[in-house]
Protein backbone atom coordinates (compact mmCIF):
# COMPACT_ATOMS: atom_id res chain seq x y z
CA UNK A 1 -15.55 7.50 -14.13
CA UNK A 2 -14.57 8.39 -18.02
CA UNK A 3 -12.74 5.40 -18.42
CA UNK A 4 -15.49 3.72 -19.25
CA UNK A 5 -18.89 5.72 -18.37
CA UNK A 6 -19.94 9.02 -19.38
CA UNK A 7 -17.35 10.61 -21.88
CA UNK A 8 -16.44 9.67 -25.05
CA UNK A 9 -15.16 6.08 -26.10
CA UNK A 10 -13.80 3.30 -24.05
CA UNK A 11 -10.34 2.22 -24.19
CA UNK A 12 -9.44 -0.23 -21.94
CA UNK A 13 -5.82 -0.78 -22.64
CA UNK A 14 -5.16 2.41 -22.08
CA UNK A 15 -6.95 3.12 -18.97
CA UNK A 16 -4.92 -0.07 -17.44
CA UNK A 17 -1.25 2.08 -18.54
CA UNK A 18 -2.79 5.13 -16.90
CA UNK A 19 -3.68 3.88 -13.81
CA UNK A 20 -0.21 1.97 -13.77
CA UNK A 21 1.46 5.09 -14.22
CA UNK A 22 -0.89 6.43 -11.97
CA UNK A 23 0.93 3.98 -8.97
CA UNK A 24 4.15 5.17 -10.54
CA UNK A 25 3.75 8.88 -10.32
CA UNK A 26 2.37 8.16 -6.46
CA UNK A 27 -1.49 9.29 -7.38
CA UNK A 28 -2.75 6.37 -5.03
CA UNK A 29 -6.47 8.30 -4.45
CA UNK A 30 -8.68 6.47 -6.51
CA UNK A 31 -12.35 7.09 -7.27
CA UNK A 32 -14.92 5.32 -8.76
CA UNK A 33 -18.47 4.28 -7.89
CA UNK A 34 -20.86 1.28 -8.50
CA UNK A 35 -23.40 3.48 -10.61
CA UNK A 36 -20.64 3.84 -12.71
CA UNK A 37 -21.09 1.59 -16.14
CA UNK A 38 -23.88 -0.16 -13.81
CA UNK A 39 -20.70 -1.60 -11.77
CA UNK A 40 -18.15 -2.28 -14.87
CA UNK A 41 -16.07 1.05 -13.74
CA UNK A 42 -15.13 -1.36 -10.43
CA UNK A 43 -14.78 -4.77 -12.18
CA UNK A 44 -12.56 -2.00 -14.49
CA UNK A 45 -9.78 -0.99 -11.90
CA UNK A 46 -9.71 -3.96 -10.11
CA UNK A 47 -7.52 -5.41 -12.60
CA UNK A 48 -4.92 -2.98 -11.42
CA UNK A 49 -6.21 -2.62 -7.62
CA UNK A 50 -5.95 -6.03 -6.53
CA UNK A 51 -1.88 -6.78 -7.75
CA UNK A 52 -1.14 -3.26 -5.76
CA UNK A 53 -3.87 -3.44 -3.03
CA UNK A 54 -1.45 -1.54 -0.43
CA UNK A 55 -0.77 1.42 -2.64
CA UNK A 56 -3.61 2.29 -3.48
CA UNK A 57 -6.03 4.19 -1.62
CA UNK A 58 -9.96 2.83 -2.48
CA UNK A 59 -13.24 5.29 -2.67
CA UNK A 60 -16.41 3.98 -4.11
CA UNK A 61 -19.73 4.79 -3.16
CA UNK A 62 -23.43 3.72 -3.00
CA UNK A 63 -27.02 4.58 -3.35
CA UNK A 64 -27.53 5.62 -7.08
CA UNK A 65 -30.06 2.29 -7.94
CA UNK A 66 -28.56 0.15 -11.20
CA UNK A 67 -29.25 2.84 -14.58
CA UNK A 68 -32.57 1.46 -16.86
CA UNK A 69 -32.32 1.57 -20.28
CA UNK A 70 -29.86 4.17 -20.01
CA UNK A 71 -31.68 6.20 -17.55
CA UNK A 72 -31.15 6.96 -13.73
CA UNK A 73 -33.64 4.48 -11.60
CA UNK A 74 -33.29 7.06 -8.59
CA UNK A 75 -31.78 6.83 -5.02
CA UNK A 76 -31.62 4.22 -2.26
CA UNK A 77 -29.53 4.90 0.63
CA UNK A 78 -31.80 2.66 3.16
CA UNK A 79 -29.81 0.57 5.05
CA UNK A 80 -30.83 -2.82 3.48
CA UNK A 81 -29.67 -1.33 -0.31
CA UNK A 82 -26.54 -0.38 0.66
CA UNK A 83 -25.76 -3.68 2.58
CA UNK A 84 -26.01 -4.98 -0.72
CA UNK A 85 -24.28 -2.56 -2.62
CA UNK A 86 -21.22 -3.09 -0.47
CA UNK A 87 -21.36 -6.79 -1.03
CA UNK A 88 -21.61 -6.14 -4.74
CA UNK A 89 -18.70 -3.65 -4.88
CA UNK A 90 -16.55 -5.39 -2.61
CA UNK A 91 -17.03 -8.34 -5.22
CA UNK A 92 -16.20 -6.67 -8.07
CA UNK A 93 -13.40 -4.62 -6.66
CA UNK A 94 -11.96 -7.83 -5.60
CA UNK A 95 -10.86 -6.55 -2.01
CA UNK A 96 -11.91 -7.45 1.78
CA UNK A 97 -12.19 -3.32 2.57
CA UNK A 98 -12.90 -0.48 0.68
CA UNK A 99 -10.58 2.69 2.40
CA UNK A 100 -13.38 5.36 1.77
CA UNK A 101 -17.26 4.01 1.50
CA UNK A 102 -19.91 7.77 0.03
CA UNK A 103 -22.74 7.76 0.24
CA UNK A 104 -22.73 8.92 -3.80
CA UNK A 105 -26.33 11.18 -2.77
CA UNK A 106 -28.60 11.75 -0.04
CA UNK A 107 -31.88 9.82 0.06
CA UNK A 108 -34.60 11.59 1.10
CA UNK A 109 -36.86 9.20 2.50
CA UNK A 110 -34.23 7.60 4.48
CA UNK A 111 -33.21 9.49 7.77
CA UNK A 112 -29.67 10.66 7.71
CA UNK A 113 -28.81 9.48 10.82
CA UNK A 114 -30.30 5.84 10.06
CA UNK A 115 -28.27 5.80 7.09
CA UNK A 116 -25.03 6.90 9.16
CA UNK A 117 -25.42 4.30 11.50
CA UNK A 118 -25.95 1.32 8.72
CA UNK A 119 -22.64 2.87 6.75
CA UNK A 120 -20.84 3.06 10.40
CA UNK A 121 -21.93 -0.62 11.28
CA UNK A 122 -19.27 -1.37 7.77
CA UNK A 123 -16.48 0.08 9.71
CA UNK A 124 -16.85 -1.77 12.75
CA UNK A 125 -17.46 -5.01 10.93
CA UNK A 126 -14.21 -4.34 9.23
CA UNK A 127 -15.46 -3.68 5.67
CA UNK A 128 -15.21 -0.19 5.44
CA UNK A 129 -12.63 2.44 6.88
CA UNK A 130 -13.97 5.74 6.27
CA UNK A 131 -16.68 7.57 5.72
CA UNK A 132 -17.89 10.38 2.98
CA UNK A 133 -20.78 12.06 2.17
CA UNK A 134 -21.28 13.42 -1.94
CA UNK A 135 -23.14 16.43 -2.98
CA UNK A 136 -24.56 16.95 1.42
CA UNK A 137 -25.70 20.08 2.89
CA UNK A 138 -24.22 21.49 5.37
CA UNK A 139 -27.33 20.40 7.53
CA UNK A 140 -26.28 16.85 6.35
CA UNK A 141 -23.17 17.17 7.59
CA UNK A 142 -23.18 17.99 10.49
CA UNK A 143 -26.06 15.64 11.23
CA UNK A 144 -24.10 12.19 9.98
CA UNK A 145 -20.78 13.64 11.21
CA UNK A 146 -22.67 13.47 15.16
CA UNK A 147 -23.24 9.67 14.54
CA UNK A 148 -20.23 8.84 12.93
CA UNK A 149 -17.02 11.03 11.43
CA UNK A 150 -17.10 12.08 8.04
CA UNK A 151 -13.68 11.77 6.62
CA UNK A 152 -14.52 13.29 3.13
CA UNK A 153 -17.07 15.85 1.46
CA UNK A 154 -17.06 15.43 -2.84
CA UNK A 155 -18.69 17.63 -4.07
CA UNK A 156 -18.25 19.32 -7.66
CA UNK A 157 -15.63 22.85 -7.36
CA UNK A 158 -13.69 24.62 -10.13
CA UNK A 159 -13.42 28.26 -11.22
CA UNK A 160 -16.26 28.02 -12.55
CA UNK A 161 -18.77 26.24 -10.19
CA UNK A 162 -17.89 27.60 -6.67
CA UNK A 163 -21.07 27.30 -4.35
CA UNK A 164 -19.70 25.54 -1.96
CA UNK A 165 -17.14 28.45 -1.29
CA UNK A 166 -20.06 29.95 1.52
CA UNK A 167 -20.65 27.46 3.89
CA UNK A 168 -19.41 24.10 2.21
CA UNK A 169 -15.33 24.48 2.34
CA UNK A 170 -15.26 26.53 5.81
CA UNK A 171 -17.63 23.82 7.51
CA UNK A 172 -14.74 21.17 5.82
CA UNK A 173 -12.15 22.56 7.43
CA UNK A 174 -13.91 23.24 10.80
CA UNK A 175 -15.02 19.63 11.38
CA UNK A 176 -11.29 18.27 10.05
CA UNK A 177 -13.27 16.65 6.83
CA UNK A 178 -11.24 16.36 3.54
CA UNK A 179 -13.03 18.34 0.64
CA UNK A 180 -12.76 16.40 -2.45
CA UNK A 181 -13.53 18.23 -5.83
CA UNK A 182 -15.23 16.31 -8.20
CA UNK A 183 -14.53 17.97 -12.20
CA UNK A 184 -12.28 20.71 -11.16
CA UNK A 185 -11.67 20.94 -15.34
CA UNK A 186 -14.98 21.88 -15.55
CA UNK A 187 -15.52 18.62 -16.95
CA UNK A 188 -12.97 19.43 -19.49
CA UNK A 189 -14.38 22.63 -20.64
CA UNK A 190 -11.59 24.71 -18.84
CA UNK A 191 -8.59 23.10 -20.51
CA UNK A 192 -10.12 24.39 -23.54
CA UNK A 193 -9.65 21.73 -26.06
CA UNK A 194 -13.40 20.81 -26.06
CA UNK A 195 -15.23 22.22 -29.08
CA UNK A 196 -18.68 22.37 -27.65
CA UNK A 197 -20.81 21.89 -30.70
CA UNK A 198 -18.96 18.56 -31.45
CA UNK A 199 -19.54 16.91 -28.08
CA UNK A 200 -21.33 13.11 -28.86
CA UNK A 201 -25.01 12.32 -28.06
CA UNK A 202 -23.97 9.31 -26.05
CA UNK A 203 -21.97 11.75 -23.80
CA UNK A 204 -23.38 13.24 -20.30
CA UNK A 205 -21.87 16.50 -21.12
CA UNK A 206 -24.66 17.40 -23.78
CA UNK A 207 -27.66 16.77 -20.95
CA UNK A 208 -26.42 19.91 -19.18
CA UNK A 209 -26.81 23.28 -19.80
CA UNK A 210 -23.20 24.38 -20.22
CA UNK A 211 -22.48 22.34 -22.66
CA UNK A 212 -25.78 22.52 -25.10
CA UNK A 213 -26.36 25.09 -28.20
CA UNK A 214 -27.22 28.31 -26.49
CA UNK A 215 -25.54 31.35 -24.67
CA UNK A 216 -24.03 29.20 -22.56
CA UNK A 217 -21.73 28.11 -24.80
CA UNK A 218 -20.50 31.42 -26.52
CA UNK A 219 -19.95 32.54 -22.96
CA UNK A 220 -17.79 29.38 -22.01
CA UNK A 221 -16.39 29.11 -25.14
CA UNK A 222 -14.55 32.65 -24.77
CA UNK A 223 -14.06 32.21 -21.02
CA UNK A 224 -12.40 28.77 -21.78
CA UNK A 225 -10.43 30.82 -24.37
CA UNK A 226 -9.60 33.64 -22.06
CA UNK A 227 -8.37 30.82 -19.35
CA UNK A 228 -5.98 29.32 -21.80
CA UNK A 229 -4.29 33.24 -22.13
CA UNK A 230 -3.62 33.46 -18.15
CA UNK A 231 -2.42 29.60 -18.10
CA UNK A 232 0.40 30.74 -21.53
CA UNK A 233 1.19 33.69 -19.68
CA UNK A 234 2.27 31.62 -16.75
CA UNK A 235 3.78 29.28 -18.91
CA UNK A 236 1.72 25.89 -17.90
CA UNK A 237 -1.33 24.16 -19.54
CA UNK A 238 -5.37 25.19 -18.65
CA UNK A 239 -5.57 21.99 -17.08
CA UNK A 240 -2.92 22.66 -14.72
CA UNK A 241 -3.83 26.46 -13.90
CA UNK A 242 -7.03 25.03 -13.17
CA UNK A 243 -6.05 22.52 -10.95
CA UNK A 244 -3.49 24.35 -9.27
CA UNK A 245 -6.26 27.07 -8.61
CA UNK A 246 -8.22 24.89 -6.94
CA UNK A 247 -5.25 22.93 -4.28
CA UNK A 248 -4.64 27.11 -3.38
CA UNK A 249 -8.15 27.01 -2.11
CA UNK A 250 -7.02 24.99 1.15
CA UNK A 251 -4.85 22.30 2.58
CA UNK A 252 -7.98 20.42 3.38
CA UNK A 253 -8.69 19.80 -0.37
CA UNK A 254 -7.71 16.70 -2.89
CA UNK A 255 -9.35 17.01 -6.03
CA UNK A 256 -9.73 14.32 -8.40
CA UNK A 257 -9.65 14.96 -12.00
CA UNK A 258 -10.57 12.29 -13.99
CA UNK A 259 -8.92 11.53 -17.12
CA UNK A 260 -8.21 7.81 -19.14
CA UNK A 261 -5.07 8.78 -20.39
CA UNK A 262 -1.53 8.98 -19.62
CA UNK A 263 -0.36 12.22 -21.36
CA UNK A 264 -3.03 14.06 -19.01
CA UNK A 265 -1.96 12.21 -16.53
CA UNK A 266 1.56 13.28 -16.24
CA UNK A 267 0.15 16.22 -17.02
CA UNK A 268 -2.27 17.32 -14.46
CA UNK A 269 0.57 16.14 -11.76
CA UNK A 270 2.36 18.87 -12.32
CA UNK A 271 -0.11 20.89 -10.62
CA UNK A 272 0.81 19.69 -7.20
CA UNK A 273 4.16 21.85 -7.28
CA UNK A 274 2.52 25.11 -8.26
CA UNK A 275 2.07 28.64 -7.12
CA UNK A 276 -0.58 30.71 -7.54
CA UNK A 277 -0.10 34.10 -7.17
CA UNK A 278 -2.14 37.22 -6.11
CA UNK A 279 -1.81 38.29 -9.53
CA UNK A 280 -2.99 35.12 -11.28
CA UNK A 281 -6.03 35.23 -8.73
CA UNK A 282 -6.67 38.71 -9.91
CA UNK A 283 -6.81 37.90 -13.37
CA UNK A 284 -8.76 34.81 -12.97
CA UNK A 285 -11.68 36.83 -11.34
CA UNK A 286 -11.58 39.61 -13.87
CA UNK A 287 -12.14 36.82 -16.53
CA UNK A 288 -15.36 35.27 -14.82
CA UNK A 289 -16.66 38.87 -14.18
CA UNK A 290 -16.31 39.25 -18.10
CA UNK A 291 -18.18 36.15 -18.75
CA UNK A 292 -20.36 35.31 -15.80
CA UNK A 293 -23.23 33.20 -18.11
CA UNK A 294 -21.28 30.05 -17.07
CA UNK A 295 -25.22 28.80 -16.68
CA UNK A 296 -26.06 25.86 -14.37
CA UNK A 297 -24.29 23.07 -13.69
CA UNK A 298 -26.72 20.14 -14.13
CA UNK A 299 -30.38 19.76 -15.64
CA UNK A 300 -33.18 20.06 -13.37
CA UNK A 301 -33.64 16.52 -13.67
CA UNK A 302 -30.03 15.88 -12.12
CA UNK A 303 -30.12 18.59 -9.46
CA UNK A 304 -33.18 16.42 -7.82
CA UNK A 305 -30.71 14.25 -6.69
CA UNK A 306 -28.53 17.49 -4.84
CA UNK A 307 -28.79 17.51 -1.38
CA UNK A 308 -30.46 20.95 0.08
């Protein structure tokens, strides 16, 4: 998503070497979503997803509507829209199937199990191989996995957002479903090289509460701080303590942090080949008992779109 929607500044040329080193490195998960730069995110990788279709491993999703003048236009999971919206990323991502096909939210005024069995109708016709679900209840779940099996859960998990620890994760691993976490940085506020106060207007960190002028962001500031001590103690970065944390959390879970360039890259892979101890989890709690005004994780006007 940050390569070219969201964060900071495009740069395109640089986003090609990372995912190139990406294939190199054998990180063949890939994410991305039509919503994303209205569609330009897909028409982005594709320039490096259709030389190396077969090593690569596809997820988009559907159902956030095109943004309007910068603004979110709301949800449409009916089974007509995301015909369509297949078409259209299929098009753009210049491939005959997409591996895993979300359903990005959940639209209330579409059934869930209508909506399953449109999204299920893709894999039998051959367009679509699996099936995920973003930011679904538990009710959800278990009500589109009865029509069709859900092969992956994203929703967001990190030290410092861990909801989904009660009933999400457990339900995950009972029904065989892959839990994908979606900013397990924090959205870069854990690898603590993000100086709050300076984030840009144009960037979707400063619409939520963590990241705007308040007590939020003394509290994350010194937790961020705190998290860098543990991760030098252990002799890795943040990032990577971070990461690492969350891979301990089951062998049911793939996160995908997103990053647009190649030093973090070859960074964050190190993460896959790390231990965390009863000690580090010790410490880690301690920390987030010391500063527990993390605050929420969206606006109100985002959280509309989370699934209850």
């Amino acid at each position: 998503m940050g390569m070219n929607h969201g964060y900071g500044i495009p740069d395109d040329e640089e986003s090609f070497a990372t995912l190139e080193k990406s294939i190199e490195l054998g990180i063949n998960f890939w994410d991305t979503a039509d919503i994303y730069a209205n569609g330009q995110n897909e028409v982005l990788i594709s320039k490096i997803v259709k030389p190396n279709r077969d090593k690569i491993f596809l997820a988009t999703k559907f159902g956030f509507k095109p943004y309007v003048n910068g603004g979110f236009s709301g949800v449409d999971c009916s089974p007509e829209y995301m015909r369509s919206a297949v078409e259209a990323s299929l098009k753009r991502l210049q491939t005959d199937v997409i591996d895993l096909y979300y359903a990005h939210r959940i639209d209330p005024r579409v059934p869930v199990e209508e909506m399953a069995g449109a999204m299920a109708e893709l894999v039998h016709q051959g367009k679509v191989r699996f099936l995920g679900l973003s930011e679904a209840s538990a009710k959800t779940i278990r009500k589109v996995h009865a029509v069709h099996p859900v092969s992956a859960l994203q929703s967001e998990y990190s030290i410092m957002t861990r909801d989904v620890e009660n009933e999400i994760i457990p339900l995950c691993k009972e029904l065989k479903i892959a839990f994908v976490p979606f900013s397990p940085l924090g959205r870069g506020l854990l690898t603590d090289t993000v100086n709050l106060n300076d984030i840009q207007d144009s960037d979707f960190r400063k619409k939520l509460p963590r990241y705007q002028e308040s007590d939020y962001i003394i509290n994350n500031t010194k937790l961020a701080h705190g998290f860098a001590s543990i991760a030098k103690a252990k002799g890795c970065s943040p990032a990577q303590l971070a990461l690492a944390w969350v891979l301990s959390q089951g062998d049911h879970i793939i996160p995908i942090p997103g990053t647009k360039k190649r030093k973090y890259l070859i960074e964050n892979a190190v993460a896959v080949d790390m231990t965390i101890t009863s000690n580090d989890r010790l410490e880690i709690e301690n920390l987030l008992k010391a500063f527990p005004n993390t605050g929420p994780r969206y606006n109100e006007d985002n959280m509309k779109f989370v699934d209850k």
